[in-house]
Structures are given as C-alpha cells and as structure tokens.
PDB file of N, CA and C in Angstrom:
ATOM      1  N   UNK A   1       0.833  -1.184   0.000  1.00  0.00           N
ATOM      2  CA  UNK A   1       0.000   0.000   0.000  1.00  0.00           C
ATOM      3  C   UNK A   1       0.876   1.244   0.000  1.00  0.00           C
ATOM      4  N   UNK A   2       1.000   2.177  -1.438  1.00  0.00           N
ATOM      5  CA  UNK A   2       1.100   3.504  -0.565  1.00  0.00           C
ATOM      6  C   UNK A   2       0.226   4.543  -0.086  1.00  0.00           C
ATOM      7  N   UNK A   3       0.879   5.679   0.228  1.00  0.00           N
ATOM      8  CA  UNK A   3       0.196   6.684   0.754  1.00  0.00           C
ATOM      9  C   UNK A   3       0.411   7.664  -0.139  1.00  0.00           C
ATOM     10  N   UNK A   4      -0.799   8.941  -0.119  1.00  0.00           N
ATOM     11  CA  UNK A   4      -0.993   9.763  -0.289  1.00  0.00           C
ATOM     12  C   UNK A   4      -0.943  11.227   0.911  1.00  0.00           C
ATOM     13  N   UNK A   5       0.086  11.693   0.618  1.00  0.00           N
ATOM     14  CA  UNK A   5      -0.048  12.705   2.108  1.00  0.00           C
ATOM     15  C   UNK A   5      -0.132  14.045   1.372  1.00  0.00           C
ATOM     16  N   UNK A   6      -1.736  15.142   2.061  1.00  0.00           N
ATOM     17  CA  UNK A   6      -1.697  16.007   1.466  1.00  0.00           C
ATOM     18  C   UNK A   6      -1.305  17.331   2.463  1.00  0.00           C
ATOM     19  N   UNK A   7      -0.926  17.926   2.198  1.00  0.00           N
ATOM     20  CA  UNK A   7      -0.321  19.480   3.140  1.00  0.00           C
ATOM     21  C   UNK A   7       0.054  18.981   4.020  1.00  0.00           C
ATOM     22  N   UNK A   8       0.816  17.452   4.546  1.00  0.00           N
ATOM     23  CA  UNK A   8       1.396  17.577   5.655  1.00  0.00           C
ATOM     24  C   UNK A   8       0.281  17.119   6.692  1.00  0.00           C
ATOM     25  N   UNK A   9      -0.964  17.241   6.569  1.00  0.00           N
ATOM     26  CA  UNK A   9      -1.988  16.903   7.679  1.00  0.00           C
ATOM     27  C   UNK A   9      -2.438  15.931   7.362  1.00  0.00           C
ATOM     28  N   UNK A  10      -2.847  15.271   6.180  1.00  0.00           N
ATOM     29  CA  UNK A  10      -3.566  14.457   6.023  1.00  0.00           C
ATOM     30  C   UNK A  10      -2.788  13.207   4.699  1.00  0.00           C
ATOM     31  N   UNK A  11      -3.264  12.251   5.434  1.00  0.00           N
ATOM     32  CA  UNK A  11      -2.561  10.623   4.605  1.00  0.00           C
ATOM     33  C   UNK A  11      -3.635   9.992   4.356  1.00  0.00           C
ATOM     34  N   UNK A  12      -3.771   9.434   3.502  1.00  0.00           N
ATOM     35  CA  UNK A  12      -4.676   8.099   2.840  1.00  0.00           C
ATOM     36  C   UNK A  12      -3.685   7.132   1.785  1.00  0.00           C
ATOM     37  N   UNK A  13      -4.350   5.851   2.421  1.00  0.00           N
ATOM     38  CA  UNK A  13      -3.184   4.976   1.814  1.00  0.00           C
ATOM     39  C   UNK A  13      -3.816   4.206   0.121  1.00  0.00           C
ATOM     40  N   UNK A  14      -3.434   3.732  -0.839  1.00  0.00           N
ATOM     41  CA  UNK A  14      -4.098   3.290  -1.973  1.00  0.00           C
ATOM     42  C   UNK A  14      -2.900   2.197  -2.651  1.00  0.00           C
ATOM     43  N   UNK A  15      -3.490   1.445  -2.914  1.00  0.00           N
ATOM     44  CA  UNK A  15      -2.923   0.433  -3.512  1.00  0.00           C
ATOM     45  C   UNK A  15      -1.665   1.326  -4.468  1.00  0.00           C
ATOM     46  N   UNK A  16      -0.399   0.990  -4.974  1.00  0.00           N
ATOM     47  CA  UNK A  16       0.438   1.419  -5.370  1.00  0.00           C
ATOM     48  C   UNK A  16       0.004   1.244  -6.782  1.00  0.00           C
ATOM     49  N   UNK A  17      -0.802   0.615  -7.626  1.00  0.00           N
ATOM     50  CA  UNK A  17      -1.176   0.614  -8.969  1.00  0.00           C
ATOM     51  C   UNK A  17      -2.342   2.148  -9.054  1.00  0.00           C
ATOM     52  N   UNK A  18      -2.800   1.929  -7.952  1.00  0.00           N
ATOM     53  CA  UNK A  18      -3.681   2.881  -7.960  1.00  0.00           C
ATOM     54  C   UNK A  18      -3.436   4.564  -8.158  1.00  0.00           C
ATOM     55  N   UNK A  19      -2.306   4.541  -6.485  1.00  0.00           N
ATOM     56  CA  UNK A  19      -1.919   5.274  -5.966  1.00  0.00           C
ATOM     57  C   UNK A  19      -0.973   5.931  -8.132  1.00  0.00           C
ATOM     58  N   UNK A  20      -0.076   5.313  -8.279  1.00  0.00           N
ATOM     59  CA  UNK A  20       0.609   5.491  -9.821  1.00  0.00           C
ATOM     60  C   UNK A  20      -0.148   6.255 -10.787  1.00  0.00           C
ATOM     61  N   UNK A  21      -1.317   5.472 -10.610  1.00  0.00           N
ATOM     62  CA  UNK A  21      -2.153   6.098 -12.083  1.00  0.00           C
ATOM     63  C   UNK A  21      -2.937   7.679 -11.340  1.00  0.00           C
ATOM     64  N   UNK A  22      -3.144   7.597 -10.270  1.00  0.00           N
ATOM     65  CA  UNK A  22      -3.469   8.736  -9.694  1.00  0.00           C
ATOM     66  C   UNK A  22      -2.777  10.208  -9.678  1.00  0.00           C
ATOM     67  N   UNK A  23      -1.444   9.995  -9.443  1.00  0.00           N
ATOM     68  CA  UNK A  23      -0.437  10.530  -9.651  1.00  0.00           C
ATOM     69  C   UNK A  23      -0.402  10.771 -10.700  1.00  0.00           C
ATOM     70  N   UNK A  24      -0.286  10.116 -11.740  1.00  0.00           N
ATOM     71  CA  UNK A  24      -0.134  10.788 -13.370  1.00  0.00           C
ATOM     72  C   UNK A  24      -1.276  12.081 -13.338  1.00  0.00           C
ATOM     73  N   UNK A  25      -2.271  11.421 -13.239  1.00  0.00           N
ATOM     74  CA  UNK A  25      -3.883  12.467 -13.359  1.00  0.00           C
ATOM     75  C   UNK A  25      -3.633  13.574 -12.794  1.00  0.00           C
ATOM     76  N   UNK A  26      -3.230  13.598 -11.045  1.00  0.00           N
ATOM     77  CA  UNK A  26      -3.677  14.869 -10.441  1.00  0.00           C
ATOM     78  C   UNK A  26      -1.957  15.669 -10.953  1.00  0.00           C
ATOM     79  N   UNK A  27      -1.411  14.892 -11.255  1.00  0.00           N
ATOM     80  CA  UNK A  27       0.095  15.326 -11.673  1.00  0.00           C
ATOM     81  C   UNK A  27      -0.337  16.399 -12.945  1.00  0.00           C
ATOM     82  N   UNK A  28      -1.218  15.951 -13.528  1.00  0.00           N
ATOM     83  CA  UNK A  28      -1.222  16.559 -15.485  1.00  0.00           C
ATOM     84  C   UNK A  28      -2.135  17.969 -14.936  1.00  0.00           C
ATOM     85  N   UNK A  29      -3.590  18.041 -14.302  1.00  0.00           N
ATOM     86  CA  UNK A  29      -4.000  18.841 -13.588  1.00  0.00           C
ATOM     87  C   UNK A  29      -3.245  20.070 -12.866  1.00  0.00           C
ATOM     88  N   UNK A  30      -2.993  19.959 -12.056  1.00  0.00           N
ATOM     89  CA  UNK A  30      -1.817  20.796 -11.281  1.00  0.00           C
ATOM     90  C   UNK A  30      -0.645  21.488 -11.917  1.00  0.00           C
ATOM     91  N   UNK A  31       0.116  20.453 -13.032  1.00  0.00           N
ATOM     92  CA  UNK A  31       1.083  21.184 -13.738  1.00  0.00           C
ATOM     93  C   UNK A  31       0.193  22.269 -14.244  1.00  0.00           C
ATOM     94  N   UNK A  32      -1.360  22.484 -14.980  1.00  0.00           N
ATOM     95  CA  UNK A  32      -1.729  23.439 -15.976  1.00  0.00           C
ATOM     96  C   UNK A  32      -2.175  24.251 -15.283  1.00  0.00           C
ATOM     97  N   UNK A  33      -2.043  23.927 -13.641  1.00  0.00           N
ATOM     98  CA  UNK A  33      -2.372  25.091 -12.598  1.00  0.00           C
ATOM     99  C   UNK A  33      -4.026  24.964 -12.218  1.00  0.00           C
ATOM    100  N   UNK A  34      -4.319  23.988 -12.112  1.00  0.00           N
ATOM    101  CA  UNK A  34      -6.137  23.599 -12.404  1.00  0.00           C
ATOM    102  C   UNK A  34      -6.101  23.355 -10.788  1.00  0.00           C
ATOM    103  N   UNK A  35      -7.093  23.880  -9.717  1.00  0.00           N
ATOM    104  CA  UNK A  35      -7.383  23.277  -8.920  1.00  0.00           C
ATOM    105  C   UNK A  35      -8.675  22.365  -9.175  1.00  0.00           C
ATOM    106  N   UNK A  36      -9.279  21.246  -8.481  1.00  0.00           N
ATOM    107  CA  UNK A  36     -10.135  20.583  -8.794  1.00  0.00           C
ATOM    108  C   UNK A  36     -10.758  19.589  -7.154  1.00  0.00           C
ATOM    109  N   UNK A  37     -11.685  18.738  -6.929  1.00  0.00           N
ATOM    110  CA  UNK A  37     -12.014  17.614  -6.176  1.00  0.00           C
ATOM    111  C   UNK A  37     -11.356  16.694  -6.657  1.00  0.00           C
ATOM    112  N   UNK A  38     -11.131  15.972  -5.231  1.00  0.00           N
ATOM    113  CA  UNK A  38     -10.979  14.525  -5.465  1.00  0.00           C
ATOM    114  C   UNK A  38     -11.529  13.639  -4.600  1.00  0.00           C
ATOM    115  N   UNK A  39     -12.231  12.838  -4.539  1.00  0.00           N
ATOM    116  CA  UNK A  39     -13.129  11.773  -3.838  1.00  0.00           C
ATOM    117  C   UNK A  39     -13.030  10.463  -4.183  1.00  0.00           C
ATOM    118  N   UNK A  40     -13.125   9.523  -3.107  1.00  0.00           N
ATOM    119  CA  UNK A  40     -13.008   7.971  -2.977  1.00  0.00           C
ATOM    120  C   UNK A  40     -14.384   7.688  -1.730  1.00  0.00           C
ATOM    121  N   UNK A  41     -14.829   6.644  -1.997  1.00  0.00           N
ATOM    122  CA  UNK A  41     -15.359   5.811  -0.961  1.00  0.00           C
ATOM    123  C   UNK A  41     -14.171   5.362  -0.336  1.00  0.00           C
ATOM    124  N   UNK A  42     -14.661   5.115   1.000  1.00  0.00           N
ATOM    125  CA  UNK A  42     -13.628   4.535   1.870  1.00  0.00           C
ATOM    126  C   UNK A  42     -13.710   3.288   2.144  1.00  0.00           C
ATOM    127  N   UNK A  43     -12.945   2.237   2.534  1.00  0.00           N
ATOM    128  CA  UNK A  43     -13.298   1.174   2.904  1.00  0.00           C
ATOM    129  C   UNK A  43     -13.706   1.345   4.276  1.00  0.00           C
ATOM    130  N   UNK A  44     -14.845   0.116   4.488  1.00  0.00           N
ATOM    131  CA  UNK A  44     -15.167  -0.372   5.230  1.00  0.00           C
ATOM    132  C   UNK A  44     -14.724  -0.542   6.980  1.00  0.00           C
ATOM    133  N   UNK A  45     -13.386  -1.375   6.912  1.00  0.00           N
ATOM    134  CA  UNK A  45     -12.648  -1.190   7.623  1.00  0.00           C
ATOM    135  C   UNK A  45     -12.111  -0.290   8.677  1.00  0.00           C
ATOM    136  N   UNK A  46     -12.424   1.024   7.933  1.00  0.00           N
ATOM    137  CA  UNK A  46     -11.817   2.480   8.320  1.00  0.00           C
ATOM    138  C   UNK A  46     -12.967   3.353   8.455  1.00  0.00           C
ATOM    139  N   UNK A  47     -14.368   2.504   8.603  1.00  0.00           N
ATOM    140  CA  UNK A  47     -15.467   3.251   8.903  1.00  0.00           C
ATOM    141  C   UNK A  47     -16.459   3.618   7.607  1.00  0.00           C
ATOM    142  N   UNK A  48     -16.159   3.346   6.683  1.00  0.00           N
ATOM    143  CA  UNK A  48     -17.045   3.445   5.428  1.00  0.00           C
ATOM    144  C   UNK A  48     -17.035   5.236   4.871  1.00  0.00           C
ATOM    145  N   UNK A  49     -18.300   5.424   4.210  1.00  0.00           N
ATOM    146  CA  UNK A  49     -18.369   6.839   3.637  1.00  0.00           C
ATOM    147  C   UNK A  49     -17.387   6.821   2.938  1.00  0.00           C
ATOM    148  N   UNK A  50     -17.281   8.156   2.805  1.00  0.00           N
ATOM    149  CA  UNK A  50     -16.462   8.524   1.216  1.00  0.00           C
ATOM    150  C   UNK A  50     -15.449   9.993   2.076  1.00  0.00           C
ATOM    151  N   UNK A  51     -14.387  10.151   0.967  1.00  0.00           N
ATOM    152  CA  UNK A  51     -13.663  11.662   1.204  1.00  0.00           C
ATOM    153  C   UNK A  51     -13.398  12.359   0.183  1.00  0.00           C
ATOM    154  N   UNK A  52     -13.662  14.070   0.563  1.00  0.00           N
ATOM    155  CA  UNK A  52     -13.051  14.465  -0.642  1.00  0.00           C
ATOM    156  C   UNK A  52     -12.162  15.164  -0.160  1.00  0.00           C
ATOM    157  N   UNK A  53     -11.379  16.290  -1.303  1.00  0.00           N
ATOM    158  CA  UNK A  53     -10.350  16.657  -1.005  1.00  0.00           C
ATOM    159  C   UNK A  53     -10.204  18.031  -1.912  1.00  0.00           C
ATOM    160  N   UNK A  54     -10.154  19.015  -1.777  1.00  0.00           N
ATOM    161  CA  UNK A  54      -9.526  19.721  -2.993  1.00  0.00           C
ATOM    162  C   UNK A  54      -8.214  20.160  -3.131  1.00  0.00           C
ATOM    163  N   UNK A  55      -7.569  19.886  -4.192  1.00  0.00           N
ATOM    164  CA  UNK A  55      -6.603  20.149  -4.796  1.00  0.00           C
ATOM    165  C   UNK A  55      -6.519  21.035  -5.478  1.00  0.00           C
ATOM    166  N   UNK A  56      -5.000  22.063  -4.752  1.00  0.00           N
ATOM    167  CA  UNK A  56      -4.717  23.198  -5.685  1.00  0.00           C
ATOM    168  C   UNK A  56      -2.999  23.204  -6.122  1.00  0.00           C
ATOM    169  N   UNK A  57      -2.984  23.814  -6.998  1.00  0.00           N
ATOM    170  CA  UNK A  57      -1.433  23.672  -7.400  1.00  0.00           C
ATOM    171  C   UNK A  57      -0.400  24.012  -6.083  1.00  0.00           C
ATOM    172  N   UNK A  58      -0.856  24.761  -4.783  1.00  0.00           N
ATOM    173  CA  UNK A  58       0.077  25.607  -3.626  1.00  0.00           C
ATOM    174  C   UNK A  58       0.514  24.886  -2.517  1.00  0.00           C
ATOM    175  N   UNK A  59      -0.746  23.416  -2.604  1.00  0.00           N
ATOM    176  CA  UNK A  59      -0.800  22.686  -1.628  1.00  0.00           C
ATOM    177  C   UNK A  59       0.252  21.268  -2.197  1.00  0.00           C
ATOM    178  N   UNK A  60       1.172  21.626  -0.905  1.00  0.00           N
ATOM    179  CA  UNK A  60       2.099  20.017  -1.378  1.00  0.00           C
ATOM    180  C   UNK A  60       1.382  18.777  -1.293  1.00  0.00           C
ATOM    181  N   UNK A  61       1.795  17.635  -2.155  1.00  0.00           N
ATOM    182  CA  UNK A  61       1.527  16.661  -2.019  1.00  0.00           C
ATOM    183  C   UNK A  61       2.450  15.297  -2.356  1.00  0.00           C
ATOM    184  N   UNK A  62       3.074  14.374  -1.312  1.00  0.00           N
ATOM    185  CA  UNK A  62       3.539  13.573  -1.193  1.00  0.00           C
ATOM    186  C   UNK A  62       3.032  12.196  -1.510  1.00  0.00           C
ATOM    187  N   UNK A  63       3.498  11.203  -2.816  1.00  0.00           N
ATOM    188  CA  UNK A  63       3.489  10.118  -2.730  1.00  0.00           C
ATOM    189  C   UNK A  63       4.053   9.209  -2.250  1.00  0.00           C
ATOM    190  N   UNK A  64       3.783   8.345  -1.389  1.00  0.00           N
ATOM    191  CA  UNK A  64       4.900   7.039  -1.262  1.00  0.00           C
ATOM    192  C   UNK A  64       4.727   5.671  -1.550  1.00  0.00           C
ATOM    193  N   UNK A  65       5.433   4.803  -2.328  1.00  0.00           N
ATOM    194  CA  UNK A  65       5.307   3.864  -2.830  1.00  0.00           C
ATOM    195  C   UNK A  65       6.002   2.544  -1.947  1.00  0.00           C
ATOM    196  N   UNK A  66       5.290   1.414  -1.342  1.00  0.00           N
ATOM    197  CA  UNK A  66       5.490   0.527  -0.756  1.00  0.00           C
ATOM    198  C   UNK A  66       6.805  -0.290  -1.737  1.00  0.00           C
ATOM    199  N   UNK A  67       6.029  -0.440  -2.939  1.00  0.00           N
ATOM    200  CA  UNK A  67       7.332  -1.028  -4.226  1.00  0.00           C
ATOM    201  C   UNK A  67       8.169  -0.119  -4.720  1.00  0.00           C
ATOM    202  N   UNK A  68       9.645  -0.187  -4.785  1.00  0.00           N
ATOM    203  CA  UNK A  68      10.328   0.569  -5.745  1.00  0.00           C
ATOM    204  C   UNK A  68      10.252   0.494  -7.194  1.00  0.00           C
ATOM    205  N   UNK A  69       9.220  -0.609  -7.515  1.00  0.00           N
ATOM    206  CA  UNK A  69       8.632  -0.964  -9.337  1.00  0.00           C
ATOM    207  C   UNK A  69       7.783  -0.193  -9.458  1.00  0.00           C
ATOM    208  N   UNK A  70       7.632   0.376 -10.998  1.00  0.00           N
ATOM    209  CA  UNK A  70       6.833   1.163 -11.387  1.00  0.00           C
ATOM    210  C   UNK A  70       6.065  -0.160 -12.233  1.00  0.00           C
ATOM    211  N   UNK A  71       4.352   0.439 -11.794  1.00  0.00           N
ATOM    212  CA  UNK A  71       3.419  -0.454 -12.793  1.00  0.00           C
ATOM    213  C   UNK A  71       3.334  -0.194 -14.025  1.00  0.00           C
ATOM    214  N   UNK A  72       3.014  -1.272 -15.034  1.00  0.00           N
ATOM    215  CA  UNK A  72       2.752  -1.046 -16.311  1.00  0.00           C
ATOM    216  C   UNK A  72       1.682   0.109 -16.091  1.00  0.00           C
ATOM    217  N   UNK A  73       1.334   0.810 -16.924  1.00  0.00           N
ATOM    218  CA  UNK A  73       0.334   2.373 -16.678  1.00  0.00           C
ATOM    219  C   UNK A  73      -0.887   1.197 -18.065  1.00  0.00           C
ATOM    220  N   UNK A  74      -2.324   1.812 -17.675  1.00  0.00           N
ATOM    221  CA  UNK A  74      -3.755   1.395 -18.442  1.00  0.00           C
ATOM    222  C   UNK A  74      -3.644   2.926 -18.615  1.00  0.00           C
ATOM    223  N   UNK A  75      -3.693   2.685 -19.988  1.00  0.00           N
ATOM    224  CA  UNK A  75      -3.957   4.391 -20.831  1.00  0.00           C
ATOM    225  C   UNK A  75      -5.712   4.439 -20.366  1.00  0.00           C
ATOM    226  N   UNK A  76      -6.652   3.393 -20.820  1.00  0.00           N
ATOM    227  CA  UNK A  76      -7.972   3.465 -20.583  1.00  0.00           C
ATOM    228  C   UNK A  76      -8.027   3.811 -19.744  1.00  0.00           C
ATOM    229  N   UNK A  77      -7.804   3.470 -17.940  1.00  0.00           N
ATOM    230  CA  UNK A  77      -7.621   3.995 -16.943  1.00  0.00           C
ATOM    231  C   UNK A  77      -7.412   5.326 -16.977  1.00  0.00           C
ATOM    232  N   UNK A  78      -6.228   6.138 -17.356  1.00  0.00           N
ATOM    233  CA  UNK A  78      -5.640   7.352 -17.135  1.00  0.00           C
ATOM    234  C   UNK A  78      -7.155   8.354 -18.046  1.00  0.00           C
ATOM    235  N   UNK A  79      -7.219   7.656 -18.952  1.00  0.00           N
ATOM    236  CA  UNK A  79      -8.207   8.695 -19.657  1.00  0.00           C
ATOM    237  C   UNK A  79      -9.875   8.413 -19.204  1.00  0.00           C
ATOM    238  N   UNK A  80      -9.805   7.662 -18.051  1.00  0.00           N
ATOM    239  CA  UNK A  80     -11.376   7.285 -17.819  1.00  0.00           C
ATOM    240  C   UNK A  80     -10.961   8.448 -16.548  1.00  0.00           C
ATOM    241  N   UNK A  81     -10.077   8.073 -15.740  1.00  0.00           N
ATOM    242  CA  UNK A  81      -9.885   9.314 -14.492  1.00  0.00           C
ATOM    243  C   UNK A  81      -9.962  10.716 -14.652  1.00  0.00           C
ATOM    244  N   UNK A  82      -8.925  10.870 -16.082  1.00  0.00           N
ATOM    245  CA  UNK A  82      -9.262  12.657 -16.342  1.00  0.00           C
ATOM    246  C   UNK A  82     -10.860  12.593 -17.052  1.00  0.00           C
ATOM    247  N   UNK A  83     -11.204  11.416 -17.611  1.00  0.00           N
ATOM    248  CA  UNK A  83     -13.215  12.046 -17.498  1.00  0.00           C
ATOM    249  C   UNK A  83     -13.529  13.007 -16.315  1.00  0.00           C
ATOM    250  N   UNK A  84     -13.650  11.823 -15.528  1.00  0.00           N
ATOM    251  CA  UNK A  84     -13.996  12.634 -14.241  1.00  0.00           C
ATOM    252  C   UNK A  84     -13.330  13.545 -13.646  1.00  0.00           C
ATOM    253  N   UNK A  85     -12.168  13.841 -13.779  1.00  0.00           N
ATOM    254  CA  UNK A  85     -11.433  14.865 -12.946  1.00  0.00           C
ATOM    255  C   UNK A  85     -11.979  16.311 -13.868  1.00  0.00           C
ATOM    256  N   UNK A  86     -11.843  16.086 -14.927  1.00  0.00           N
ATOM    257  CA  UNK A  86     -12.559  17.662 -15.678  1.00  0.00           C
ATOM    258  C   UNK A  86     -14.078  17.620 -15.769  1.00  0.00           C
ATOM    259  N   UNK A  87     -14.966  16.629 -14.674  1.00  0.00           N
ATOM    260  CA  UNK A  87     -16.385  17.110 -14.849  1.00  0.00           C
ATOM    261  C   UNK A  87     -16.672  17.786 -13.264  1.00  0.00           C
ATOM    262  N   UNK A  88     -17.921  17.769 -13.155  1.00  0.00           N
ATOM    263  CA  UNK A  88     -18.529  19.066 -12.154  1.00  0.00           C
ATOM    264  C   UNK A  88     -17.751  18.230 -10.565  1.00  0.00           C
ATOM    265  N   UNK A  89     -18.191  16.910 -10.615  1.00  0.00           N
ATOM    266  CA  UNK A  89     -17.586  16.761  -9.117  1.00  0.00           C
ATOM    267  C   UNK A  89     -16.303  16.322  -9.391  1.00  0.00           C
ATOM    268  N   UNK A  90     -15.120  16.660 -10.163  1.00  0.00           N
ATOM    269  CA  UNK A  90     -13.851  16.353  -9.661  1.00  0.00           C
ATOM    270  C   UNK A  90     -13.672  14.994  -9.950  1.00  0.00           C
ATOM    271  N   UNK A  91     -12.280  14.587  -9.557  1.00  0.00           N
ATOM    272  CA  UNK A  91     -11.704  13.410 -10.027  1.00  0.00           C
ATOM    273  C   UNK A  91     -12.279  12.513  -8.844  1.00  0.00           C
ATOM    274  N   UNK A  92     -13.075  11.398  -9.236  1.00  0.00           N
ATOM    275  CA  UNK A  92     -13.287  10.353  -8.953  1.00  0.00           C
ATOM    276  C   UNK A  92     -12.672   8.888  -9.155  1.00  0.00           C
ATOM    277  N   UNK A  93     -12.257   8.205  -7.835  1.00  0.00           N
ATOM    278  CA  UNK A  93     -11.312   6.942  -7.826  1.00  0.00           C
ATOM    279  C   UNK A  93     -12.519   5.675  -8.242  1.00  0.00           C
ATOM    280  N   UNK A  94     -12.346   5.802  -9.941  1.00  0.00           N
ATOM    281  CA  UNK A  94     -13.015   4.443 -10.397  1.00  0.00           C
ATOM    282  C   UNK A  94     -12.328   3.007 -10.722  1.00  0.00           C
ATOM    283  N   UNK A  95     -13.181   2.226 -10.565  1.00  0.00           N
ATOM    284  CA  UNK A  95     -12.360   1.136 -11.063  1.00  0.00           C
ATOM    285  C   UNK A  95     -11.512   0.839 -12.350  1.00  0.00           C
ATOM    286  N   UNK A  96     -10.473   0.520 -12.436  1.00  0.00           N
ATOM    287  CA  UNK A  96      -9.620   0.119 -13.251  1.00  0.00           C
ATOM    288  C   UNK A  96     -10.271  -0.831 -14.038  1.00  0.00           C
ATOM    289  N   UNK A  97     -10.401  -0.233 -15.966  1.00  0.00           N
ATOM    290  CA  UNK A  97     -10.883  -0.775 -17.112  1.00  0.00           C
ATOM    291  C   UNK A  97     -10.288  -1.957 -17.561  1.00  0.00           C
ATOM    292  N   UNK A  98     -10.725  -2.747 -18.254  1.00  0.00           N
ATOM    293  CA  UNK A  98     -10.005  -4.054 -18.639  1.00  0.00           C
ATOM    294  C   UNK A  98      -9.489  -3.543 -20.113  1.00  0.00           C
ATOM    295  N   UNK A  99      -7.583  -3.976 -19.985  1.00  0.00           N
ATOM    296  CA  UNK A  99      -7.220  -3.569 -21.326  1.00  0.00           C
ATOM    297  C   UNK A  99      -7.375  -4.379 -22.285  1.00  0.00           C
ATOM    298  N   UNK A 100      -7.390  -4.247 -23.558  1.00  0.00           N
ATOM    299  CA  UNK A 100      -7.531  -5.211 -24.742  1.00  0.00           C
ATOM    300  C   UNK A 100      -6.297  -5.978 -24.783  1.00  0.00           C
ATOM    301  N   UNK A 101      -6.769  -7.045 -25.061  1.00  0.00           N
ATOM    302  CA  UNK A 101      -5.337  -7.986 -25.084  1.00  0.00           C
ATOM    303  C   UNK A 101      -4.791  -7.597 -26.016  1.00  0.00           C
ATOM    304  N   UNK A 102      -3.016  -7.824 -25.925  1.00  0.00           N
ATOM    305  CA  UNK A 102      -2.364  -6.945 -26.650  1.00  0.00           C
ATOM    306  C   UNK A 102      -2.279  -8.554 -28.142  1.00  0.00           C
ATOM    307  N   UNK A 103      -2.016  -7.617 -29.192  1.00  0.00           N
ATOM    308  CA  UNK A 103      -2.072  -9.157 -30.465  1.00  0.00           C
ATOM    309  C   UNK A 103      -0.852  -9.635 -30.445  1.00  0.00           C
TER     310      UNK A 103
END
C-alpha cells in the first residue's frame, strides 16, 4: 500500500497501482495550474463513507510507494480518471478498465 499525504496533515493509503495512475492524473492537472475535487469511498474497515479533497497547485503533495517498481500504466484507466477529474464533481477513484489484449 502507498500513501498519499496532502499538506502535511492528512494521509490516505491506496494500492500502489492505484496510488501510480493517480499521480499521473492529479500530476497533469496541477502542472496546468487547475485546482479541482478529489473523492473515494472509503473502505469499510476504516469506517465506510467517502472523502473528498480539494486540490490546488500551492498545496504540497507527497506520494509514497510501498514497491520501488513502477506499474505497467492502463492508458484506458488514465483517460477514464481525467473524465472525471474535468467534470462538475472532480476526479473520482473508479475502477480500473479491462485492457484489450495486446495481439
């Protein structure tokens, strides 16, 4: 699992495939200076409900990765996340698309 730590106050942890492709997204956002939402359901475990978050280019944000391997990246993925990250509620943590088998 890594983490996500935002301004120093706040951590949430996400699978490191996850956590990767997330990073690209709010990474491409932020470089163009875009603040935006970001929201997940929570697990269970940790009390259920959901969080959001907003993100602005001023506010640091720290990844950390449990693996020193970088995952293969799902382009479908990356471009199903910026759907949602450029609509009204912000980037939403959806499930990961099934890629086409490669020929």
């Amino acid at each position: 699992m890594g983490t996500l730590t935002y301004d120093s106050t706040f951590a949430t942890e996400f699978d490191d495939r996850v956590l990767s492709h997330l990073q690209l997204v709010i990474g491409a956002k932020l470089r163009r200076g875009e603040s935006f939402h970001f929201g997940w359901k929570n697990e269970a475990t940790t009390g259920g409900g959901r969080t959001i978050i907003w993100l602005h280019p001023t506010v640091p944000l720290v990844y950390t990765f449990e693996s020193d391997g970088i995952p293969s990246i799902n382009r479908r993925w990356i471009d199903a996340l910026m759907e949602t990250a450029n609509g009204p509620a912000g980037l939403q943590l959806i499930s990961e698309p099934v890629q086409p088998a490669a020929p």
